[in-house]
Structures are given as structure tokens and as C-alpha cells.
C-alpha atoms as a PDB file:
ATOM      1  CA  UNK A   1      66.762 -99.589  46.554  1.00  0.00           C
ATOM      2  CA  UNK A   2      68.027 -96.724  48.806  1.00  0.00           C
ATOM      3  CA  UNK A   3      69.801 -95.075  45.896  1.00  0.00           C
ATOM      4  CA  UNK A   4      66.722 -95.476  43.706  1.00  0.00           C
ATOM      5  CA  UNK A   5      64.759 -93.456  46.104  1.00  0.00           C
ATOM      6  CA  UNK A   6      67.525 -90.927  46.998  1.00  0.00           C
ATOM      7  CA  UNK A   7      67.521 -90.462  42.967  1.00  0.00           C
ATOM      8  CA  UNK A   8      63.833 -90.060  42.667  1.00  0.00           C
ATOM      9  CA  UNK A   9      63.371 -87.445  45.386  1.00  0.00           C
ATOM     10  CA  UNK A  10      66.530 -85.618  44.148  1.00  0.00           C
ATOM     11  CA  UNK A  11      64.805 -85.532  40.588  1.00  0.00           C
ATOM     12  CA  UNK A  12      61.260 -84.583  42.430  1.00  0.00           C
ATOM     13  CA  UNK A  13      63.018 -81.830  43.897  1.00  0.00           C
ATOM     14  CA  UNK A  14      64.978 -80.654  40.607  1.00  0.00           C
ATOM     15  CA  UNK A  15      61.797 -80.738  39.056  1.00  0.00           C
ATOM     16  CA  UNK A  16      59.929 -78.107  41.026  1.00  0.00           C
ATOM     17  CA  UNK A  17      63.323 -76.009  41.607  1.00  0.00           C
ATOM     18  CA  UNK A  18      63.740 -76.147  44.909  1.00  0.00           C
ATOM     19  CA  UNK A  19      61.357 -75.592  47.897  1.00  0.00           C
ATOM     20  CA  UNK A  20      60.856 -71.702  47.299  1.00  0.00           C
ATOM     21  CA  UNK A  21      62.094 -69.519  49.990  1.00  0.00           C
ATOM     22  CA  UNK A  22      58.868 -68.418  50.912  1.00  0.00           C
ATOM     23  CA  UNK A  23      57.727 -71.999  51.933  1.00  0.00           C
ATOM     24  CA  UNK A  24      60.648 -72.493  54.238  1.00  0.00           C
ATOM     25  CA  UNK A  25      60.413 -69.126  55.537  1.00  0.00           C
ATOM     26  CA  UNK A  26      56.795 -69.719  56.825  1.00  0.00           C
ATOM     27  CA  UNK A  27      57.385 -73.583  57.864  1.00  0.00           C
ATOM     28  CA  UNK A  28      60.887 -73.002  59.814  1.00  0.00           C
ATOM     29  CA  UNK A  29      58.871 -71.184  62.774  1.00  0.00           C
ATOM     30  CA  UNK A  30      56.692 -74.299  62.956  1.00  0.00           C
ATOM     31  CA  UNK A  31      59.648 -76.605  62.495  1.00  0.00           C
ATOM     32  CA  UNK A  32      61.455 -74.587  65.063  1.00  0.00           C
ATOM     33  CA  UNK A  33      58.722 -75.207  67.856  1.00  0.00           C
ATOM     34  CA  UNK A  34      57.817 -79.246  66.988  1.00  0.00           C
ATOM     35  CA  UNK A  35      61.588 -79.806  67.924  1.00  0.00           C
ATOM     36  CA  UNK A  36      60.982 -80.672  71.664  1.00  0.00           C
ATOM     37  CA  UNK A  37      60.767 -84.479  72.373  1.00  0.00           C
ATOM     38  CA  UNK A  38      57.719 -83.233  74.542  1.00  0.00           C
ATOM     39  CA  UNK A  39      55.755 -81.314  71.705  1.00  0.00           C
ATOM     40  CA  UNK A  40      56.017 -84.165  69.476  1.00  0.00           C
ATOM     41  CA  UNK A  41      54.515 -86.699  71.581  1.00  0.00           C
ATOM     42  CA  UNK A  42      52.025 -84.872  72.549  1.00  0.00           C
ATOM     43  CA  UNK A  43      51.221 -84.512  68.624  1.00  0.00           C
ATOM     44  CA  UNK A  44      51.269 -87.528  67.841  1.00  0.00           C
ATOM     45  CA  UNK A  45      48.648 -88.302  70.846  1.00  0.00           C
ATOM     46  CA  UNK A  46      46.267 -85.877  69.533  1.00  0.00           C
ATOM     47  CA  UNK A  47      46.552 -87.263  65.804  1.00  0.00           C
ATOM     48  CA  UNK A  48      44.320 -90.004  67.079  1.00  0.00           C
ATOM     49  CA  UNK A  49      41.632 -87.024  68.297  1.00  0.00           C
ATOM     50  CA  UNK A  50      41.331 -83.762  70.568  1.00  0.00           C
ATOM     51  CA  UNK A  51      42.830 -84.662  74.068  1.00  0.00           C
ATOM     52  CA  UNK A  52      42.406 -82.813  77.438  1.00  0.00           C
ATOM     53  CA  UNK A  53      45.826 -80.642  78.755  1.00  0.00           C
ATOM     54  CA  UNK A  54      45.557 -83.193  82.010  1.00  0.00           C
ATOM     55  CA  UNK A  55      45.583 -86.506  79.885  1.00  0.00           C
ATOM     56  CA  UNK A  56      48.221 -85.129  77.639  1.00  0.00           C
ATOM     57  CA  UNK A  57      50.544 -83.961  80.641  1.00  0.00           C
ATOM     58  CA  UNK A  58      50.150 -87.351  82.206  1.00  0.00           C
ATOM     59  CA  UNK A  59      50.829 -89.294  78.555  1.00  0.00           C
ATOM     60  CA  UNK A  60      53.747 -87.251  78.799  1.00  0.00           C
ATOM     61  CA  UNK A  61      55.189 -86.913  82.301  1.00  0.00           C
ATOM     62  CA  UNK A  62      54.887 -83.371  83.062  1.00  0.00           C
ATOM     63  CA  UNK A  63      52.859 -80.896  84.896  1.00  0.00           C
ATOM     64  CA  UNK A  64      49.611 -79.896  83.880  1.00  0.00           C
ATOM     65  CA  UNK A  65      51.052 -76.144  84.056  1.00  0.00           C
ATOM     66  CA  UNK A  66      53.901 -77.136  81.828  1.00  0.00           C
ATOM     67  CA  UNK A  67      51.858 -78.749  79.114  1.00  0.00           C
ATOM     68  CA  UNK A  68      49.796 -75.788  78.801  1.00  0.00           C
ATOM     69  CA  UNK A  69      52.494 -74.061  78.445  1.00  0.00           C
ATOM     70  CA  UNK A  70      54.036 -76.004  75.708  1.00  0.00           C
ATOM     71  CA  UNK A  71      49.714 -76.286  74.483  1.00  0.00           C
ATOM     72  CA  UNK A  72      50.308 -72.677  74.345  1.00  0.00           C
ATOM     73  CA  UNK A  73      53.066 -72.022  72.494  1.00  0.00           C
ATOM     74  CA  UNK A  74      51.931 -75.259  69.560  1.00  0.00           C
ATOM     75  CA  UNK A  75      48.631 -72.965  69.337  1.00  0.00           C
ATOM     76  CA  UNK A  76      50.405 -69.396  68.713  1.00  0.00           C
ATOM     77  CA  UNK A  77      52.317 -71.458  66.307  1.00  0.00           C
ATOM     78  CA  UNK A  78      48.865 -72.825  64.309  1.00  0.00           C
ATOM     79  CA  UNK A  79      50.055 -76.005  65.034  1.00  0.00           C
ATOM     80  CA  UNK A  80      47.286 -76.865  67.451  1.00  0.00           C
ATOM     81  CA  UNK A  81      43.714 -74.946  68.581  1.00  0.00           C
ATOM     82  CA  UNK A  82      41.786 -75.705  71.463  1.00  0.00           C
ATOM     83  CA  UNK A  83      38.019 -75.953  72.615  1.00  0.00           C
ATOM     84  CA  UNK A  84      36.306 -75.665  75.989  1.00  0.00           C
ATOM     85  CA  UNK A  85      33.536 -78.592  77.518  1.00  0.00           C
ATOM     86  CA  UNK A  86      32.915 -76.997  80.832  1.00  0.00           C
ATOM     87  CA  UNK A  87      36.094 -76.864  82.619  1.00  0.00           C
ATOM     88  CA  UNK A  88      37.840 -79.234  80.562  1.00  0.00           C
ATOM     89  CA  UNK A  89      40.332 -77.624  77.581  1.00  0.00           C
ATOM     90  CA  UNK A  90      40.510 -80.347  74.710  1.00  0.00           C
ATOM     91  CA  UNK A  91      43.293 -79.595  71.974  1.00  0.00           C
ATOM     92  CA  UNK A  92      43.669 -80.801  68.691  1.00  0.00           C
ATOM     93  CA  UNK A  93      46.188 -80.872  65.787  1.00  0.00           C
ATOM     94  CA  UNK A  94      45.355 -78.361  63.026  1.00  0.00           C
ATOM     95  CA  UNK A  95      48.233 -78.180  60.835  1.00  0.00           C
ATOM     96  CA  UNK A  96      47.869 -80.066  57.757  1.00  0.00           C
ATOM     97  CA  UNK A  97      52.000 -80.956  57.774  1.00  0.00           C
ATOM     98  CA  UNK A  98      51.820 -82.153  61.285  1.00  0.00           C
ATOM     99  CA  UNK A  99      50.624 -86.156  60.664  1.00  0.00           C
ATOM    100  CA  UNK A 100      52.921 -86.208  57.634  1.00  0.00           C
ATOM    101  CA  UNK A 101      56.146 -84.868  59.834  1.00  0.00           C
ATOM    102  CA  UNK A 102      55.323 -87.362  62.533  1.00  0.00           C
ATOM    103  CA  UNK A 103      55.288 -90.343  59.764  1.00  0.00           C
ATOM    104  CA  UNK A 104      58.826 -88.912  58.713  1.00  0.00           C
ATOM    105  CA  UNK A 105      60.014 -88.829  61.972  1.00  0.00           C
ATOM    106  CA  UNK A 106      58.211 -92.619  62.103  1.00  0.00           C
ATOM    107  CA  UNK A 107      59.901 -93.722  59.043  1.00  0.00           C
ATOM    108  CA  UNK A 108      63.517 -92.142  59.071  1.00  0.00           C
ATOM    109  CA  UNK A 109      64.187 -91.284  62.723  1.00  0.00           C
ATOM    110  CA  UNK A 110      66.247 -93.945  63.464  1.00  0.00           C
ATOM    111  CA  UNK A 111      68.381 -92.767  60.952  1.00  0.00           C
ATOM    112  CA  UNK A 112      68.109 -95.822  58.754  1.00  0.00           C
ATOM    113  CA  UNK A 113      66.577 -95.051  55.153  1.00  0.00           C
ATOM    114  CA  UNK A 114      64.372 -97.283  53.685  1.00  0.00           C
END
């Protein structure tokens, strides 16, 4: 079953020729800041709607400072935006690859392959 799947995503990607350099150009920035243990968490938290820095950095374990920070950075990236209610900063996941990453990661991370 592993093989079969190994096969058809092998002929999937023979088929289209390759990712085209362009599309891994733009997505390895993106890539490059998900990689944090942190950052992807806090992702996958926000999948499930737009969360406030102080809830995230307590889902989390850091400080509020620090999650902003990392907030921040996801959000220069396109990765996440963010919207005021008062005093309260809510962010939310706005890149379209972000869910399907996370269900990778989900899926595969444990290095099995099913």
C-alpha cells in the first residue's frame, strides 16, 4: 500500500514536471518561518478561528511579548493578519497552504507513511 502511494505521487509529480522553480522560490520563505515548534502550534490553534496574542502565548507557554513577536514575523510572512476589538489583537491564519501543511505534518510527522 505504501509503495502504491509512493508510485502514484511520483507519477503525479512526473506528470506536471516538477514543482516549477518559481513555486518553491515563493513558498521556501514561508516554509522557512513555519519551522519553529512554536509557530506551528500556534497555527494550528488559530485554524479553529482568530485567537487573541494573550490566549495564544498561554496555549503555548511563552510571553505575551514573545508571541507577538513570532505573530509578527507569521504576518510579514502572509502567513497570518490580524484585527483590533478594543485593546484586544485577534490573529488569524490567511494562507491557503497553511491547514493543508499542518494535516501533513498530522499525517507523516511521525515519520511513518501511510
Amino acid at each position: 500500500m505504501v509503495q502504491r502511494k509512493k508510485e502514484a505521487a511520483a507519477a503525479c509529480i512526473r506528470d506536471q514536471e516538477g514543482i516549477p522553480m518559481d513555486v518553491l522560490t515563493r513558498v521556501a520563505p514561508v516554509i522557512r518561518v513555519l519551522a519553529h515548534p512554536q509557530r506551528l502550534k500556534m497555527v494550528e490553534l488559530m485554524l479553529s478561528g482568530p485567537m487573541s496574542v494573550g490566549d495564544l502565548a498561554l496555549a503555548v507557554d511563552l510571553a505575551p511579548a514573545a508571541a507577538s513577536q513570532h505573530l509578527n514575523n507569521m504576518r510579514a510572512h502572509g502567513i497570518v493578519d490580524k484585527h483590533r476589538d478594543g485593546r484586544a489583537v485577534f490573529y488569524s491564519v490567511i494562507h491557503p497552504a497553511a491547514e493543508s501543511l499542518l494535516l501533513c505534518i498530522s499525517r507523516y510527522g511521525d515519520g511513518r507513511q501511510e
